[in-house]
Protein backbone atom coordinates (compact mmCIF):
# COMPACT_ATOMS: atom_id res chain seq x y z
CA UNK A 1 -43.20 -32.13 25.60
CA UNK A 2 -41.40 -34.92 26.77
CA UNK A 3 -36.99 -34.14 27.40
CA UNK A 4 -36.51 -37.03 25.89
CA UNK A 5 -37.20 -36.27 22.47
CA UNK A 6 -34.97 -36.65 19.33
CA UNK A 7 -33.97 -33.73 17.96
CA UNK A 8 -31.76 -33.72 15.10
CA UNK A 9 -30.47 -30.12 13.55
CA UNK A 10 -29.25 -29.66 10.67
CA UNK A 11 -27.84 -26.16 8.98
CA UNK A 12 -26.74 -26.33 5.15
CA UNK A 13 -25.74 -23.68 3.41
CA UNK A 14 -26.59 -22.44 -0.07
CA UNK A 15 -24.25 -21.42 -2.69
CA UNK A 16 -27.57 -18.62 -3.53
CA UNK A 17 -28.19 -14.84 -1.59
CA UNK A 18 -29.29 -12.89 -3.99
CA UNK A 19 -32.63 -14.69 -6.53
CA UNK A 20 -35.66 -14.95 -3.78
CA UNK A 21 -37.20 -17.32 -6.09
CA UNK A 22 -34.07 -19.71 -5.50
CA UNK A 23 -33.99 -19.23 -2.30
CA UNK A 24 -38.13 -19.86 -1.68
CA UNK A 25 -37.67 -22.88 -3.78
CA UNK A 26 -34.89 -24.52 -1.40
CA UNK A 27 -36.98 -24.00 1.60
CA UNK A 28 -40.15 -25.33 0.03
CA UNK A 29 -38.08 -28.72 -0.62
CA UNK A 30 -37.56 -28.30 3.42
CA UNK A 31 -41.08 -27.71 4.45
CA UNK A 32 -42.32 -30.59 2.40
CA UNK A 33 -41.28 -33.07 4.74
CA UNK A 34 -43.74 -33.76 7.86
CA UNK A 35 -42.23 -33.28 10.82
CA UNK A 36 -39.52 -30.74 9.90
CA UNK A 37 -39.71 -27.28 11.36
CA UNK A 38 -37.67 -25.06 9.40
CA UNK A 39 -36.03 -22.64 12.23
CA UNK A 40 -34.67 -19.67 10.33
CA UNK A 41 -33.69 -18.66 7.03
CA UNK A 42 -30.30 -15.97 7.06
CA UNK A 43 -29.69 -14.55 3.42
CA UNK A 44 -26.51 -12.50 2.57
CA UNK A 45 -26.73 -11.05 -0.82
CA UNK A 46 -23.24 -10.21 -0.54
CA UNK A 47 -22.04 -13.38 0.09
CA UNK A 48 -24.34 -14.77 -2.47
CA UNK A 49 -25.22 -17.30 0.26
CA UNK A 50 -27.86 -18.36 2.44
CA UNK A 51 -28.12 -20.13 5.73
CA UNK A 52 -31.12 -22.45 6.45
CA UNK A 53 -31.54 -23.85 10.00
CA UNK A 54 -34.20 -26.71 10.64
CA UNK A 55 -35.28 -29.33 13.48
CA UNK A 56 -36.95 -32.11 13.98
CA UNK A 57 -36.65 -36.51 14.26
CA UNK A 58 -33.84 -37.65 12.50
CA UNK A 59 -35.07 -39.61 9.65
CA UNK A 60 -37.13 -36.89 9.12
CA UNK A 61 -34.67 -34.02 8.82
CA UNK A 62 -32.19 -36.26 6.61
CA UNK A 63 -34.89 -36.76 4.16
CA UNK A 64 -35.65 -32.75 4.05
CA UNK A 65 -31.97 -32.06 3.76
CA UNK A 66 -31.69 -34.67 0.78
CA UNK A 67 -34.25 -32.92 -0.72
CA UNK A 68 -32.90 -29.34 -0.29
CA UNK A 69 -29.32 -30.76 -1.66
CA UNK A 70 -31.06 -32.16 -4.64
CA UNK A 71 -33.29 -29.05 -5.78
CA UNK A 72 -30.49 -26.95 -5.23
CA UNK A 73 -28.45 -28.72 -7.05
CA UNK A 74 -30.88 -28.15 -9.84
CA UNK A 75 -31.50 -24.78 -9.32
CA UNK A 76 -28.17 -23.42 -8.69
CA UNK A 77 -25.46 -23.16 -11.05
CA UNK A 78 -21.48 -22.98 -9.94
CA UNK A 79 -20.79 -22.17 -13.15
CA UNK A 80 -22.40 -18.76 -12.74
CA UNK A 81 -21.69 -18.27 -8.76
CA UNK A 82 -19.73 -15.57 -7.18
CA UNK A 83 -19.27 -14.03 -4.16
CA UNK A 84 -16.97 -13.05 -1.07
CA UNK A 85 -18.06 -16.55 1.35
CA UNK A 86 -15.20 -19.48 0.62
CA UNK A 87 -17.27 -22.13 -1.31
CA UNK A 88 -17.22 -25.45 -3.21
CA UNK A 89 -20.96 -26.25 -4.55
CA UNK A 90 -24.44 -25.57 -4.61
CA UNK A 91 -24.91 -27.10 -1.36
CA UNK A 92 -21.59 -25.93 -0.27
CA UNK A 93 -21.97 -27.80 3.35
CA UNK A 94 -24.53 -29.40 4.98
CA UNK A 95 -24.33 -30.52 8.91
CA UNK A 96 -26.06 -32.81 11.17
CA UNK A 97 -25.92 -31.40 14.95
CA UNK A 98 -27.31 -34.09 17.67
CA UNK A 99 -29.23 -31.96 19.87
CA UNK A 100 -31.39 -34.51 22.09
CA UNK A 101 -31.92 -37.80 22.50
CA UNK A 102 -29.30 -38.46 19.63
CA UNK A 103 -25.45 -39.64 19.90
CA UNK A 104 -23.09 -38.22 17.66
CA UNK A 105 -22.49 -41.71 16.62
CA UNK A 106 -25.54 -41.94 15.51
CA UNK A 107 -25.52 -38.27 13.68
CA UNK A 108 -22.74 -39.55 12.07
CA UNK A 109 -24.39 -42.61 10.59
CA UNK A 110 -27.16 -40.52 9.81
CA UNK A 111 -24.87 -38.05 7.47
CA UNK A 112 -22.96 -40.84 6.13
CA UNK A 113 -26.92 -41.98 4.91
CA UNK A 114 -27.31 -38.22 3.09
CA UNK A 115 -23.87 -38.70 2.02
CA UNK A 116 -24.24 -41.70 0.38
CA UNK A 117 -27.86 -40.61 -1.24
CA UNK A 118 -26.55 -36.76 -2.81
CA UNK A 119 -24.06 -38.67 -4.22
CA UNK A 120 -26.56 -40.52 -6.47
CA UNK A 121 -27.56 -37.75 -7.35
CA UNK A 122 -24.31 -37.51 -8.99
CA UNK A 123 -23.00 -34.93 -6.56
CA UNK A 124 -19.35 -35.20 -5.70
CA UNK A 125 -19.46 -35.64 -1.75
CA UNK A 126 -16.82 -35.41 1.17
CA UNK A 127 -17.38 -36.21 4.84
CA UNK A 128 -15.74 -33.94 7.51
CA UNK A 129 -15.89 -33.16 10.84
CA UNK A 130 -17.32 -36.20 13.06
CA UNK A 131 -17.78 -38.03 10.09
CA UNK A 132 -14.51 -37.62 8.02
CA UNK A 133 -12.77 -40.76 7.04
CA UNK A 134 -9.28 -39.19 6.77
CA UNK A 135 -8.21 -36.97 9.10
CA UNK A 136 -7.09 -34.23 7.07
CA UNK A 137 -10.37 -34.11 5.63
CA UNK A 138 -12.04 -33.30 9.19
CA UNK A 139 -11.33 -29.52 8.93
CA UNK A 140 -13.51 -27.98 6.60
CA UNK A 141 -11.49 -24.68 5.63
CA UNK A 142 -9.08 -27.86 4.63
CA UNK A 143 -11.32 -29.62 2.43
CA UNK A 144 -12.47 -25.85 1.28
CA UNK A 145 -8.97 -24.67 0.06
CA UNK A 146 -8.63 -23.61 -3.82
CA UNK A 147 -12.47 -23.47 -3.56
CA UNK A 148 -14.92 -23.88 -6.49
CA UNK A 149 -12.22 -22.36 -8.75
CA UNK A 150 -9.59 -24.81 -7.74
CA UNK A 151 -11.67 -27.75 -7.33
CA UNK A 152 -10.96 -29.58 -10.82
CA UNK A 153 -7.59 -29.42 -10.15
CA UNK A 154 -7.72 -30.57 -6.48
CA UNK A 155 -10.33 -33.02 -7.63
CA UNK A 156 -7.19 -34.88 -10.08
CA UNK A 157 -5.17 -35.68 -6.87
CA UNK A 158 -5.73 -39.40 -5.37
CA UNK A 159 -5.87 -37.43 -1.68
CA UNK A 160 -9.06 -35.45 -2.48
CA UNK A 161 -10.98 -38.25 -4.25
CA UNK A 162 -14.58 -37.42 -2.90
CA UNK A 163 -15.69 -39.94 -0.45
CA UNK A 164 -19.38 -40.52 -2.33
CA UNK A 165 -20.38 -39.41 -5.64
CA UNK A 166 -18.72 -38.74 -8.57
CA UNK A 167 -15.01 -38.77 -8.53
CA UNK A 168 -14.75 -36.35 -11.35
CA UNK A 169 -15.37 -32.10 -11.52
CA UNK A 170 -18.80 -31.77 -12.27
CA UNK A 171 -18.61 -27.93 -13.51
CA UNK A 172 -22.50 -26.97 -12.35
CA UNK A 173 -22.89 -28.64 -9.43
CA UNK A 174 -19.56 -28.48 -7.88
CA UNK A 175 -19.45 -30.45 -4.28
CA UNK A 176 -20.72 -30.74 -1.56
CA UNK A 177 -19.61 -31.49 2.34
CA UNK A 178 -21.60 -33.34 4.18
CA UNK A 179 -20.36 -34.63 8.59
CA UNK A 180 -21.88 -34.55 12.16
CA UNK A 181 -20.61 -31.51 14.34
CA UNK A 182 -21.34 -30.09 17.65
CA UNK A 183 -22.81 -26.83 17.72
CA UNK A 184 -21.20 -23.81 15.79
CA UNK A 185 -22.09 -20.10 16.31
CA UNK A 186 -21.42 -17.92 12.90
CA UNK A 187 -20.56 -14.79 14.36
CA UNK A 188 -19.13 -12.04 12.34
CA UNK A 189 -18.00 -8.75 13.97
CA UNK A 190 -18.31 -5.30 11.63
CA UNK A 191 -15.91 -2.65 12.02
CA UNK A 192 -15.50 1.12 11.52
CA UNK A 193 -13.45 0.49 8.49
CA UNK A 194 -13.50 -0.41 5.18
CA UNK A 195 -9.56 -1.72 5.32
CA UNK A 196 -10.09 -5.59 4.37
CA UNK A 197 -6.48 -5.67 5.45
CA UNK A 198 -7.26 -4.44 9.02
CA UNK A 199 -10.07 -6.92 9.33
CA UNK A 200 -7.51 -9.68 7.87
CA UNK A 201 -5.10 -8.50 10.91
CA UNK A 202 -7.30 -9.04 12.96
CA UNK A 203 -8.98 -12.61 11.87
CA UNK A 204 -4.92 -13.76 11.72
CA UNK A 205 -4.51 -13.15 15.37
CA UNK A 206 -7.51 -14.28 16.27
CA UNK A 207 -8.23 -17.53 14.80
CA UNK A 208 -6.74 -20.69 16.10
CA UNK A 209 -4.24 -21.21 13.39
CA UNK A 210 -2.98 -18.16 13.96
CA UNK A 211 -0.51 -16.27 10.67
CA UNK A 212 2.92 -16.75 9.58
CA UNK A 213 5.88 -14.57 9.92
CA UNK A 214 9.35 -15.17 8.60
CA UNK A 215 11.78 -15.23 10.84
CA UNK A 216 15.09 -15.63 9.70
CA UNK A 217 14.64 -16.36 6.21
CA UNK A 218 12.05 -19.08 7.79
CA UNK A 219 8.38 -19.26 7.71
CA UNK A 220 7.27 -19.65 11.69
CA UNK A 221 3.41 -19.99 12.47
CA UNK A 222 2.40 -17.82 15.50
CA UNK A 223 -0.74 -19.67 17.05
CA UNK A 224 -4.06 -16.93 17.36
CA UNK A 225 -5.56 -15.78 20.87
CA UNK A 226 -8.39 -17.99 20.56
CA UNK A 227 -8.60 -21.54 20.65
CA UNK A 228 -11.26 -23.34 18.43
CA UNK A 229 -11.92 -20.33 16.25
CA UNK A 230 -11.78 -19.88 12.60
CA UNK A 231 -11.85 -16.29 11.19
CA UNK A 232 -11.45 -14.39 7.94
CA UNK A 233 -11.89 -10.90 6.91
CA UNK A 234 -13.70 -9.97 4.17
CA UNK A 235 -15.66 -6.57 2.86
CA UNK A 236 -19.31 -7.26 3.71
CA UNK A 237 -21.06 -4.75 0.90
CA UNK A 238 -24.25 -5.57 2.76
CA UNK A 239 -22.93 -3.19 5.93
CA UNK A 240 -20.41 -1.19 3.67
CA UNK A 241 -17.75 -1.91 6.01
CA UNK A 242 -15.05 -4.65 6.73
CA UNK A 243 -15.98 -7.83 8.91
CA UNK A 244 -14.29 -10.44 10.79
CA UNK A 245 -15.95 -13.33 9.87
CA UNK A 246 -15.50 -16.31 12.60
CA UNK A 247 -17.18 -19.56 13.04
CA UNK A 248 -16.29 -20.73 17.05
CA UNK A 249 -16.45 -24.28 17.14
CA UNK A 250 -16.92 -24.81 20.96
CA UNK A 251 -18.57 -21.84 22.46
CA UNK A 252 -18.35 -23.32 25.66
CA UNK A 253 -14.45 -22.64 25.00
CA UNK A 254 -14.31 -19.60 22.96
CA UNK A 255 -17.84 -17.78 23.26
CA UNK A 256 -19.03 -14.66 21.44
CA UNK A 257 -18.19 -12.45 24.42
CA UNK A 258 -14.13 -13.78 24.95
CA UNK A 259 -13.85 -13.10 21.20
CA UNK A 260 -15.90 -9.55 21.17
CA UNK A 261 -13.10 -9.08 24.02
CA UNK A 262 -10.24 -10.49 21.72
CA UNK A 263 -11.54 -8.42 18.88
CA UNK A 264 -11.79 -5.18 20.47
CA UNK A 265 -8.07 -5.51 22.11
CA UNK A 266 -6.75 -6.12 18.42
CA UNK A 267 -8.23 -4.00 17.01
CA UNK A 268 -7.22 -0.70 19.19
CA UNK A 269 -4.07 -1.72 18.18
CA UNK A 270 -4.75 -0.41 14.25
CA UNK A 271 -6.97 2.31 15.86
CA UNK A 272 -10.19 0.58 14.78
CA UNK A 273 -13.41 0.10 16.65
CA UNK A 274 -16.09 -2.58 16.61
CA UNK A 275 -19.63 -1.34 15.17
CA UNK A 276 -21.48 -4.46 15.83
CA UNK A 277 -21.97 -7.81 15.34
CA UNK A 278 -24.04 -10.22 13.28
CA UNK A 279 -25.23 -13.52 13.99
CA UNK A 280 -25.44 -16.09 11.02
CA UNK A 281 -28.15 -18.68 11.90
CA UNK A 282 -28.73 -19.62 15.86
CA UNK A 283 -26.89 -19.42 18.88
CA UNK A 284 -27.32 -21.17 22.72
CA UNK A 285 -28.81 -18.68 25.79
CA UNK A 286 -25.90 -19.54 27.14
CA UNK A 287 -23.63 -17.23 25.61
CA UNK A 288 -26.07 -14.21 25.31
CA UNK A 289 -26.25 -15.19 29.23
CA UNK A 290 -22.48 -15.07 30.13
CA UNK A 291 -22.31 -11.62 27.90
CA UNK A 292 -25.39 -10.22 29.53
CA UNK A 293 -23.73 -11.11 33.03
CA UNK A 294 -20.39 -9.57 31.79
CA UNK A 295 -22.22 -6.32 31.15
CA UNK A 296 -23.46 -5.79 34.39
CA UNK A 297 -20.28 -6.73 36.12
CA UNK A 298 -18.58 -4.10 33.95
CA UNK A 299 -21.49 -1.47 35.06
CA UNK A 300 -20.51 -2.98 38.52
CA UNK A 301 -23.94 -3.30 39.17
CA UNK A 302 -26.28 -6.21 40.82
CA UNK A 303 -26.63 -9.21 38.45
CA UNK A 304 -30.78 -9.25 37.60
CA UNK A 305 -32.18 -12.52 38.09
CA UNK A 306 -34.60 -11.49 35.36
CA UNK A 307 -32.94 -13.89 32.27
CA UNK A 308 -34.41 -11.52 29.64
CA UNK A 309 -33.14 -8.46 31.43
CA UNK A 310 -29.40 -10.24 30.92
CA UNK A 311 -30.25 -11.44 26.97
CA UNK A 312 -30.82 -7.16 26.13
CA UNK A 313 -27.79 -6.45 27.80
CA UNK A 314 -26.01 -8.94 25.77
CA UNK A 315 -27.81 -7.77 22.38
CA UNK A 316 -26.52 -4.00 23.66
CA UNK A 317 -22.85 -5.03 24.74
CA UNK A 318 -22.05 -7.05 21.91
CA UNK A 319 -23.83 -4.82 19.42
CA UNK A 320 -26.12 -7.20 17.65
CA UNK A 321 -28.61 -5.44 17.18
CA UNK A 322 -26.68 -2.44 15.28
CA UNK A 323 -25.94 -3.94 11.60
CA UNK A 324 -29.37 -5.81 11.76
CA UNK A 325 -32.21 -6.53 13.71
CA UNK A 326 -32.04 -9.04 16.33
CA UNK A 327 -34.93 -10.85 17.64
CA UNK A 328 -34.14 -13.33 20.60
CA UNK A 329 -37.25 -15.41 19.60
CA UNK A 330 -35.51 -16.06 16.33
CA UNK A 331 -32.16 -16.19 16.92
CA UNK A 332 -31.58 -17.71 20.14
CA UNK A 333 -31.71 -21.70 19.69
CA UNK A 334 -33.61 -22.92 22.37
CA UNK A 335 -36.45 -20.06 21.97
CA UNK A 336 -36.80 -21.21 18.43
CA UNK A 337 -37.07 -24.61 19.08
CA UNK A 338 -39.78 -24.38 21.63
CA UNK A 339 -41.74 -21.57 19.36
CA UNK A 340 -41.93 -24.79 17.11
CA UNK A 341 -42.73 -27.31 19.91
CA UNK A 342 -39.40 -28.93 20.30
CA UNK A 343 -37.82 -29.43 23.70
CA UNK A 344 -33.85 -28.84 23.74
CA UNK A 345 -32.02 -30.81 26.31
């Protein structure tokens, strides 16, 4: 295939884990579209949320993620939703990733298009990331806060005025957030604990934003370990055990290994270990690569030139393959994308 070709991602995620049905539905709305090849499907029941991850030419994929947004919109209702992830709608957020052959300019224009469409549908919209308007919007644990709970509310004040659809709460659908981004790996780190607060600890010092302390009598933000991270923890009922839940937003900045590293130095602190690891959707080769390479270097022993021998190590150092299974063909994004004929970069 040529390395020229347009490839635009896209990963939206689904206010639905738990009703297969649901879930089926969504991804037949996907498949319809010629051209599309639907990458991977991740389902948390716990969360009560589910990750899709598909490929393919742009107006192609915009047209299969308008039609995902719109039967999920009819299939799912907030009204009835719970669940541990932080969400807003049915579609709770739905990105556009330029992977070849495609500007982020051009992504952007792209989601502004699928923007502009779900909110005919007469689904409250806001733009963030690459494509946010405002830039307080461009965060999307900003646009998040209050969540689906809060959102009437939030909804009333002239700062949080969608940017397409309707400008009022609409109760079943909630909204939806739609933007361009670069890459993100979902990775979420188990530990031997069931301590929410421990995990919380840790996600504080972690995450970019880092936690508040008073000092005194005044609130002073510490800033977290690791730039361009975002973390929570949560109780994952899936695992039975408490999770750091992190999206890094530049892995070439913070990747899986520096915050497995991060993790497991906070965490000896409370006199918790790290089970394992889950991946949420895709990741690069790159960072099972650097973690595979960290391994041996650890082991002080020769670096393989054998890429697959440095991909297990990886899987074994940064235990993803103890909470779940972990298949590189699946899960590693540019082994998916050539199983399905697409050339990455």
């Amino acid at each position: 295939m040529s390395e020229k070709q347009t490839i635009l991602e896209c990963v939206p995620n689904f206010s639905e884990g738990k009703d297969p049905v649901k879930i089926n539905a969504i991804a037949d709305a996907i498949r319809s579209v010629p051209g599309v090849k639907l990458l991977h499907i991740d389902i948390s029941p716990a969360a009560n949320r589910t990750v899709m991850t598909f490929a393919g030419e742009p107006e192609a994929v915009v047209e299969a993620a308008f039609r995902a947004i719109k039967k999920a919109s009819e299939i799912i209702d907030m009204r009835e939703q719970g669940g541990v992830h932080p969400r807003i709608g049915a579609t709770d957020v739905c990105p556009l990733v330029p992977l070849s052959g495609i500007t982020m300019d051009e992504a952007v224009a792209w989601s502004k298009n699928l923007a502009e469409r779900a909110g005919a549908l007469g689904i409250p919209v806001y733009l963030y990331e690459y494509s946010a308007e405002k830039p307080y919007r461009k965060a999307l644990p900003d646009i998040r806060k209050g969540e689906y709970e809060g959102l009437a509310e939030k909804m009333k004040n002239a700062e949080w005025v969608p940017d397409f659809g309707p400008k009022e709460f609409v109760p079943e659908k909630g909204a939806t957030v739609i933007g361009a981004r670069d890459i993100l790996v979902a990775f979420n780190i188990s530990l031997n604990t069931q301590d929410v607060t421990k995990a919380s600890y840790i996600a504080d010092r972690i995450r970019e934003r880092g936690h508040f302390i008073t000092e005194n009598g005044k609130r002073k933000r510490i800033p977290g370990l690791m730039p361009k991270v975002r973390a929570i923890g949560w109780y994952m009922a899936d695992f039975e055990c408490a999770q750091v839940s992190m999206n890094l937003l530049d892995y070439r900045i913070s990747s899986p290994l520096q915050v497995w590293e991060a993790c497991t130095a906070v965490a000896s602190e409370l006199g918790v270990t790290l089970l394992g690891s889950e991946l949420i959707g895709l990741m690069p080769e790159a960072c099972l690569i650097e973690a595979g390479t960290f391994s041996y270097l650890k082991r002080q022993l020769p670096i393989p030139e054998d890429r697959q021998l440095l991909i297990y190590a990886a899987i074994e150092y940064l235990g993803l393959n103890k909470v779940k299974p972990f298949d590189p063909q699946e899960k590693i994004l540019e082994y998916a994308l050539n199983n399905e004929q697409l050339t990455f970069r």
